[in-house]
Protein backbone atom coordinates (compact mmCIF):
# COMPACT_ATOMS: atom_id res chain seq x y z
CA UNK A 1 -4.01 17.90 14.56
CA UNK A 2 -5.58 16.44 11.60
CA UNK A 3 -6.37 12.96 11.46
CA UNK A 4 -7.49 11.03 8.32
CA UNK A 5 -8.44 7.04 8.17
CA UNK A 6 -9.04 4.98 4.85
CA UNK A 7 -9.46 1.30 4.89
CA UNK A 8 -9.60 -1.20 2.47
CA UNK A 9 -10.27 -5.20 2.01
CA UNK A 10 -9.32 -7.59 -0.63
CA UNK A 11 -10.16 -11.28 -1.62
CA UNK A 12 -6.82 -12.60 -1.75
CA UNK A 13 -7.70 -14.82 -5.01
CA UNK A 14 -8.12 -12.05 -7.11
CA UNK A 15 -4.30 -11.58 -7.13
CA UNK A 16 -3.33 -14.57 -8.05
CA UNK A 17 -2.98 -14.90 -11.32
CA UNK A 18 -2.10 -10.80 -11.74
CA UNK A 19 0.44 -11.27 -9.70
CA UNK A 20 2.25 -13.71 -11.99
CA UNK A 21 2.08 -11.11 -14.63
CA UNK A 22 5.32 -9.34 -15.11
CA UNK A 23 3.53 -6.29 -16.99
CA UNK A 24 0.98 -6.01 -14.04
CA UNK A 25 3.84 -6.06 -11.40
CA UNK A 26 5.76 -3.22 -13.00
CA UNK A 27 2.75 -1.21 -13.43
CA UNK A 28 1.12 -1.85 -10.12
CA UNK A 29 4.26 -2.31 -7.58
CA UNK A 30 7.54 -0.66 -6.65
CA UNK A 31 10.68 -1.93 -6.66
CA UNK A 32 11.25 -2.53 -3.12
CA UNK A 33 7.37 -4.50 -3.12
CA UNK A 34 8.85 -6.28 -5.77
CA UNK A 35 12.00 -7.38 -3.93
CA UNK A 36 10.09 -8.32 -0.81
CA UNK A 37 7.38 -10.08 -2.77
CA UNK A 38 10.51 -12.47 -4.49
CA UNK A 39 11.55 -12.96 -0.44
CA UNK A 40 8.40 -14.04 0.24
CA UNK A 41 7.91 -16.77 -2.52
CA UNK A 42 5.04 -14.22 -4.34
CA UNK A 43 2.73 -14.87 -1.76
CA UNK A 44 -0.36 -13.73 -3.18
CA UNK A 45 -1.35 -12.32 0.63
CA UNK A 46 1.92 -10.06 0.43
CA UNK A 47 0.91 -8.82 -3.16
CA UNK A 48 -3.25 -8.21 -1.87
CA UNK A 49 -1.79 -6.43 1.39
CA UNK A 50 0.35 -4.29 -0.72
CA UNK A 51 -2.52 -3.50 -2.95
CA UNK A 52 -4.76 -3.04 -0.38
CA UNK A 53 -2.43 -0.52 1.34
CA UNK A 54 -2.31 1.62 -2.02
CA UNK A 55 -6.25 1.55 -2.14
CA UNK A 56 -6.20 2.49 1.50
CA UNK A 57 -3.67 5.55 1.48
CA UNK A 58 -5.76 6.91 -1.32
CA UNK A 59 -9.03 6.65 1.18
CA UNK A 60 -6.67 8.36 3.54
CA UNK A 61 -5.68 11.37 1.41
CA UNK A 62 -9.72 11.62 0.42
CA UNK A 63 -9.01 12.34 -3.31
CA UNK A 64 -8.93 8.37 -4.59
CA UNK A 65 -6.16 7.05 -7.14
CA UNK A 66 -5.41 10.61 -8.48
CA UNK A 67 -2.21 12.68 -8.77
CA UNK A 68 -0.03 9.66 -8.33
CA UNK A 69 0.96 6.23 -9.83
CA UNK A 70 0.17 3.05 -7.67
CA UNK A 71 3.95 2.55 -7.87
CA UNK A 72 4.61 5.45 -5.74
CA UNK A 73 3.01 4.36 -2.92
CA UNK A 74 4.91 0.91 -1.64
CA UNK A 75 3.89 -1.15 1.05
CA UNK A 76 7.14 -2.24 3.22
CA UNK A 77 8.05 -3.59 6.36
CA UNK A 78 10.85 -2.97 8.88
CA UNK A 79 13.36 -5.62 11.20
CA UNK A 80 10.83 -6.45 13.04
CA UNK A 81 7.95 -6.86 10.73
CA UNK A 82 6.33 -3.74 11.07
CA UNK A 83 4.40 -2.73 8.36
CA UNK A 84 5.00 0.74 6.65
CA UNK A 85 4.63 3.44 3.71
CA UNK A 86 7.30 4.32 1.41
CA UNK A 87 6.06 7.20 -0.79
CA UNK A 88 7.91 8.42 -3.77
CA UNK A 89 7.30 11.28 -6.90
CA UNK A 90 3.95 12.33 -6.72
CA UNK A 91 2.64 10.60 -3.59
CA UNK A 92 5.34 11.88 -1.56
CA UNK A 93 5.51 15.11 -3.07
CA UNK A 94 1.16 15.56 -2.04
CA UNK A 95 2.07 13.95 1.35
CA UNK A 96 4.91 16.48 1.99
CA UNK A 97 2.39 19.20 0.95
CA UNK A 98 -0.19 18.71 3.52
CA UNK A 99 2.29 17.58 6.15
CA UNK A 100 1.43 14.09 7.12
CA UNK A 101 2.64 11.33 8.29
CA UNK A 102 1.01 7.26 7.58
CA UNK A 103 0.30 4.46 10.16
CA UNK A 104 -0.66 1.38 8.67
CA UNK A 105 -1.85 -1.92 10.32
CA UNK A 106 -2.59 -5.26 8.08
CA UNK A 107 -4.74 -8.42 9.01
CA UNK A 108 -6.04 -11.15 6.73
CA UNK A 109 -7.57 -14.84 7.01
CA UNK A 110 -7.04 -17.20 4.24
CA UNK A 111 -9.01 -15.33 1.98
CA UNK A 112 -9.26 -11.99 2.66
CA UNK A 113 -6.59 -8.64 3.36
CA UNK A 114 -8.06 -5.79 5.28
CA UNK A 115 -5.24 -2.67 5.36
CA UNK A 116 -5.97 0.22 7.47
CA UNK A 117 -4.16 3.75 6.51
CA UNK A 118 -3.90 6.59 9.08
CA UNK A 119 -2.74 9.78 7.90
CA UNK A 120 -1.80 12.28 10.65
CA UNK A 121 -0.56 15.93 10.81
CA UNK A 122 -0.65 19.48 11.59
CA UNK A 123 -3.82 21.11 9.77
């Protein structure tokens, strides 16, 4: 089995005034983010964890922002809070490829985001 880990960590504050930037939003999140980001009041910790996660899966897949848009790569959660990857276009298409799968886990203080990305599968 073939087992990949990228990691990444974020001051919080340097979202916040991106975040109120339509342009930057469009460019930088999916849909979905985008929806869950308007649940959540914009909370600039939602928006750094989501950009975290994008920064992390790329650390995951070992080839950096390349060969996808940060769209394609959205940062969700389930019922229950659970936090998970929703790939589309490109970064599905290179996930499907090499036949893995993504566990992420999230934690952040006041200030900062740290994302985790495992990427598992058959080598």
């Amino acid at each position: 089995m073939m087992i990949s880990t990228g990691i990444d960590i974020l001051e919080i504050g340097r979202l916040n005034r991106s975040i109120k930037n339509d342009r930057f939003l469009h460019r930088v999140f999916g849909e979905n983010e985008r929806r869950e980001f308007l649940a959540r009041g914009l909370s600039p910790q939602t928006a750094a964890s989501a950009f975290s996660a994008k920064e992390a899966f790329s650390k995951a897949l070992g080839m950096g922002i390349r060969g996808f848009r940060l769209v394609d790569v959205e940062l969700l959660h389930d019922d229950n809070g659970r936090p998970y990857l929703f790939l589309s276009n490109e970064a599905k298409q290179i996930a499907d490829e090499r036949g893995l799968d993504f566990s992420v886990s999230i934690s952040h203080t006041k200030d900062l985001v740290t994302v985790i990305v495992i990427a598992y599968g058959k080598d």
